[in-house]
C-alpha atoms as a PDB file:
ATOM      1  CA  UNK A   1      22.816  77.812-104.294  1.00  0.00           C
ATOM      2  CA  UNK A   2      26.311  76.244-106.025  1.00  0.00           C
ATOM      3  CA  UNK A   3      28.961  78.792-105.239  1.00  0.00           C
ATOM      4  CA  UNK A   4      31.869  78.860-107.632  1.00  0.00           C
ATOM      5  CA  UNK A   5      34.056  81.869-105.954  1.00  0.00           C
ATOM      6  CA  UNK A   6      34.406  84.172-103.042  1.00  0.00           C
ATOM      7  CA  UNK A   7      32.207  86.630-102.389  1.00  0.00           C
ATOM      8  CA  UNK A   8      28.935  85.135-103.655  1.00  0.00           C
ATOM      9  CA  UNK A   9      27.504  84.528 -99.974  1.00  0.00           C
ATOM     10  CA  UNK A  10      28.866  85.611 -96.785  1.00  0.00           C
ATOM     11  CA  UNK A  11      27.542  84.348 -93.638  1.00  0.00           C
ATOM     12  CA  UNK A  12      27.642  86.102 -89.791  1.00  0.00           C
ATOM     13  CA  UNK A  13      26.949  85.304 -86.745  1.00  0.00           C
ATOM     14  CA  UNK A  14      27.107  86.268 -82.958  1.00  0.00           C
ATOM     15  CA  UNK A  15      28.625  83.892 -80.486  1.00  0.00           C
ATOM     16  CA  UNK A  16      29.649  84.701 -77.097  1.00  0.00           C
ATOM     17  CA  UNK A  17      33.035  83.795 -74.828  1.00  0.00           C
ATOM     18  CA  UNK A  18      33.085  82.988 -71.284  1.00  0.00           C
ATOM     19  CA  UNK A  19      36.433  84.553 -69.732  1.00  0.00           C
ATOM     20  CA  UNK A  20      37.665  84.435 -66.442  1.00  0.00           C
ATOM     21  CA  UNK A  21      34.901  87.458 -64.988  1.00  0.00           C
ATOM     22  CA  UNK A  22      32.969  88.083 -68.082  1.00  0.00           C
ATOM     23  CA  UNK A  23      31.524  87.476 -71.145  1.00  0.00           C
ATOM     24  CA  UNK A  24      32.648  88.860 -74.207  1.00  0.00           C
ATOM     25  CA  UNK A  25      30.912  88.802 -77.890  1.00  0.00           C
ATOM     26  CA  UNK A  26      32.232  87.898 -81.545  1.00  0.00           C
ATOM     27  CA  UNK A  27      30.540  88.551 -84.225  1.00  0.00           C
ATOM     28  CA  UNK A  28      32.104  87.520 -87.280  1.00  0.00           C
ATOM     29  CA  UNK A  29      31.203  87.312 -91.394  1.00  0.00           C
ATOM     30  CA  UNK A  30      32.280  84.253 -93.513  1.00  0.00           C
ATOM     31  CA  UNK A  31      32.958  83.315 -96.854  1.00  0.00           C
ATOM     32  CA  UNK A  32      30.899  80.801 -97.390  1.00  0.00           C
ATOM     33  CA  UNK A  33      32.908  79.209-100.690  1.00  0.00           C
ATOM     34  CA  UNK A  34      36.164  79.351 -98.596  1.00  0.00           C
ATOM     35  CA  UNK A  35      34.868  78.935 -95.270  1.00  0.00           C
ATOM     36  CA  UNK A  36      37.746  81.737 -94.094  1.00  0.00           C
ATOM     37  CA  UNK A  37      36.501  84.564 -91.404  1.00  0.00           C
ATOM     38  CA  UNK A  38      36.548  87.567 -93.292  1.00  0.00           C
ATOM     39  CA  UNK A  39      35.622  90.149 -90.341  1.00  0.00           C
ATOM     40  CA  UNK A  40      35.373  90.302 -87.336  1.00  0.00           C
ATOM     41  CA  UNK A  41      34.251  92.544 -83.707  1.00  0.00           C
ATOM     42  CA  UNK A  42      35.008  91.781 -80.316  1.00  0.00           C
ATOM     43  CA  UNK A  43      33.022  93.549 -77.814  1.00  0.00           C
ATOM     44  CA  UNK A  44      31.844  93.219 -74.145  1.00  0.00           C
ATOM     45  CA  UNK A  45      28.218  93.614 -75.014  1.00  0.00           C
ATOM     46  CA  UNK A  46      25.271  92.805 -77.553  1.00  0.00           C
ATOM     47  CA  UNK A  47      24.301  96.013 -79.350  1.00  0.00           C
ATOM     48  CA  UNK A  48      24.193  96.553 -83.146  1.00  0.00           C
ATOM     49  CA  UNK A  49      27.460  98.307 -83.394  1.00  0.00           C
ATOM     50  CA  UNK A  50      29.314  95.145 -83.091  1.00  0.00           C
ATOM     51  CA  UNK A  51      27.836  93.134 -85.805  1.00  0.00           C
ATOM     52  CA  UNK A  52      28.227  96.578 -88.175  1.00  0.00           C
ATOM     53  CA  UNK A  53      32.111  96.623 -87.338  1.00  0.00           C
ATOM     54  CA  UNK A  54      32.310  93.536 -88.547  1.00  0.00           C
ATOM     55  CA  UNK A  55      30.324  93.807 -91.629  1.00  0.00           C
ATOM     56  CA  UNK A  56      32.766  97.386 -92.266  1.00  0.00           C
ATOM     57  CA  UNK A  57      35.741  95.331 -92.168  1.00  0.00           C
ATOM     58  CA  UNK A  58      34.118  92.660 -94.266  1.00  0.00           C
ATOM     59  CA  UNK A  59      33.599  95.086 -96.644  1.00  0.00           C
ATOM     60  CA  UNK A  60      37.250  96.750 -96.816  1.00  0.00           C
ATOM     61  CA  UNK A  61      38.961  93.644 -97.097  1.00  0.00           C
ATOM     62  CA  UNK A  62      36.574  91.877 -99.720  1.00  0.00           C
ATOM     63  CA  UNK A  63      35.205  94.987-101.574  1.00  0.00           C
ATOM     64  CA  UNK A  64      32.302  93.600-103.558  1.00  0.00           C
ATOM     65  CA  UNK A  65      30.700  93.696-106.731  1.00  0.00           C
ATOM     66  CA  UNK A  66      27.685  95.346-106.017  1.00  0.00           C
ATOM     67  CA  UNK A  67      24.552  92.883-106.831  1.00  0.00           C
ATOM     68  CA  UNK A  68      26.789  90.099-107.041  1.00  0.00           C
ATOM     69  CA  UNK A  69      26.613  88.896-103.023  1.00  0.00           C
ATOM     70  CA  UNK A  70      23.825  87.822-100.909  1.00  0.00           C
ATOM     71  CA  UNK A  71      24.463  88.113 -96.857  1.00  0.00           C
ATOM     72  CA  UNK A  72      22.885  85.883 -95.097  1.00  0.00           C
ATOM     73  CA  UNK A  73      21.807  85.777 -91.192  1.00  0.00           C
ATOM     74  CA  UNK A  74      19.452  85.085 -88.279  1.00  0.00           C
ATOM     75  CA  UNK A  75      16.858  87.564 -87.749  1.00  0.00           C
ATOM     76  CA  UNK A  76      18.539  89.178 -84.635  1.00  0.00           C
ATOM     77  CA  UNK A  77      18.541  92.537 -83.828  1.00  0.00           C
ATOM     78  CA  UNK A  78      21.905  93.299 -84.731  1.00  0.00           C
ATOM     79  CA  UNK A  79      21.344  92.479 -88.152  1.00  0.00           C
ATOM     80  CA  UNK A  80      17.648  93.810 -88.543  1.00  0.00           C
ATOM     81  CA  UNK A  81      18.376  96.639 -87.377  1.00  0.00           C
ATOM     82  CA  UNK A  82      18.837  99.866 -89.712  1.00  0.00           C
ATOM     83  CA  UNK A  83      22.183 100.613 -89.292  1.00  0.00           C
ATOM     84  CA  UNK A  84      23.020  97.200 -90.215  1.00  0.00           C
ATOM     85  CA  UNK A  85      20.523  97.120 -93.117  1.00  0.00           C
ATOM     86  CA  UNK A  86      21.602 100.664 -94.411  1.00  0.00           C
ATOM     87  CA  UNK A  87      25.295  99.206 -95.351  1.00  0.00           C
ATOM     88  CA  UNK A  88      24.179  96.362 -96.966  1.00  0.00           C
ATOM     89  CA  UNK A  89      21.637  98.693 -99.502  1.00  0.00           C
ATOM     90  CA  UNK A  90      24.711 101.261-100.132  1.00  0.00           C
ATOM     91  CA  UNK A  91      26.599  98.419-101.267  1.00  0.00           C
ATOM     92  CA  UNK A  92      24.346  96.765-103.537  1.00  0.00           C
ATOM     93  CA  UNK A  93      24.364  93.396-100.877  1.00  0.00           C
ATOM     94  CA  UNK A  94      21.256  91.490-101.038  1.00  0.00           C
ATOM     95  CA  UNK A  95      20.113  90.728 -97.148  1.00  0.00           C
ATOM     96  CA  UNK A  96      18.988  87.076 -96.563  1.00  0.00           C
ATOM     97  CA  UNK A  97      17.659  85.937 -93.359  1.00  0.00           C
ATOM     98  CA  UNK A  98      16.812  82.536 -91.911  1.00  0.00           C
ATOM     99  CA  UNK A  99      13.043  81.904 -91.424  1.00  0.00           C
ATOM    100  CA  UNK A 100      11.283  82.815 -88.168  1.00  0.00           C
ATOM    101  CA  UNK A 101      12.027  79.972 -85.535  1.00  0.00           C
ATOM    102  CA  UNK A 102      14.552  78.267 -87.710  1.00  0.00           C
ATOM    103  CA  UNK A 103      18.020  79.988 -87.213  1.00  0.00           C
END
């Protein structure tokens, strides 16, 4: 895929942060043409809820075209899930998802 503009492909992902007594997860959604964090969701645990807040604010800030953007992430729960997958149909986003084994 040659991207030419924002909001073609967006890619998220979870990562997690090691404080001082705890660990804490990001999830966050990229641009992939400008490589910029476009939303974002700290939270202290794993559940499905923080990968949708970040996809919501993704969405509010970018507002795309429906049928013009393809999502793209692992096959984790978080973004398997139907609450996840639900958003993505409303707004005409096409889900992509790495192959099984190969994030």
């Amino acid at each position: 895929m040659e991207l030419t503009g924002i909001n073609q492909l967006w890619v998220a992902a979870i990562t997690y942060l090691h404080l001082a007594e705890q660990f804490a997860y990001l999830a966050v959604v990229l641009d992939a043409f400008s490589r910029k964090v476009i939303g974002w969701a700290l939270e202290l645990h794993l559940r499905a809820s923080l990968a949708v807040d970040a996809l919501k604010m993704t969405i509010s800030a970018r507002a795309p075209v429906p049928g013009s953007l393809i999502h793209h992430s692992d096959r984790g729960v978080q973004y398997a899930c139907s609450s996840y997958s639900d958003i993505l149909h409303a707004h005409g986003i096409l889900p992509s998802m790495s192959r099984v084994g190969n994030p």
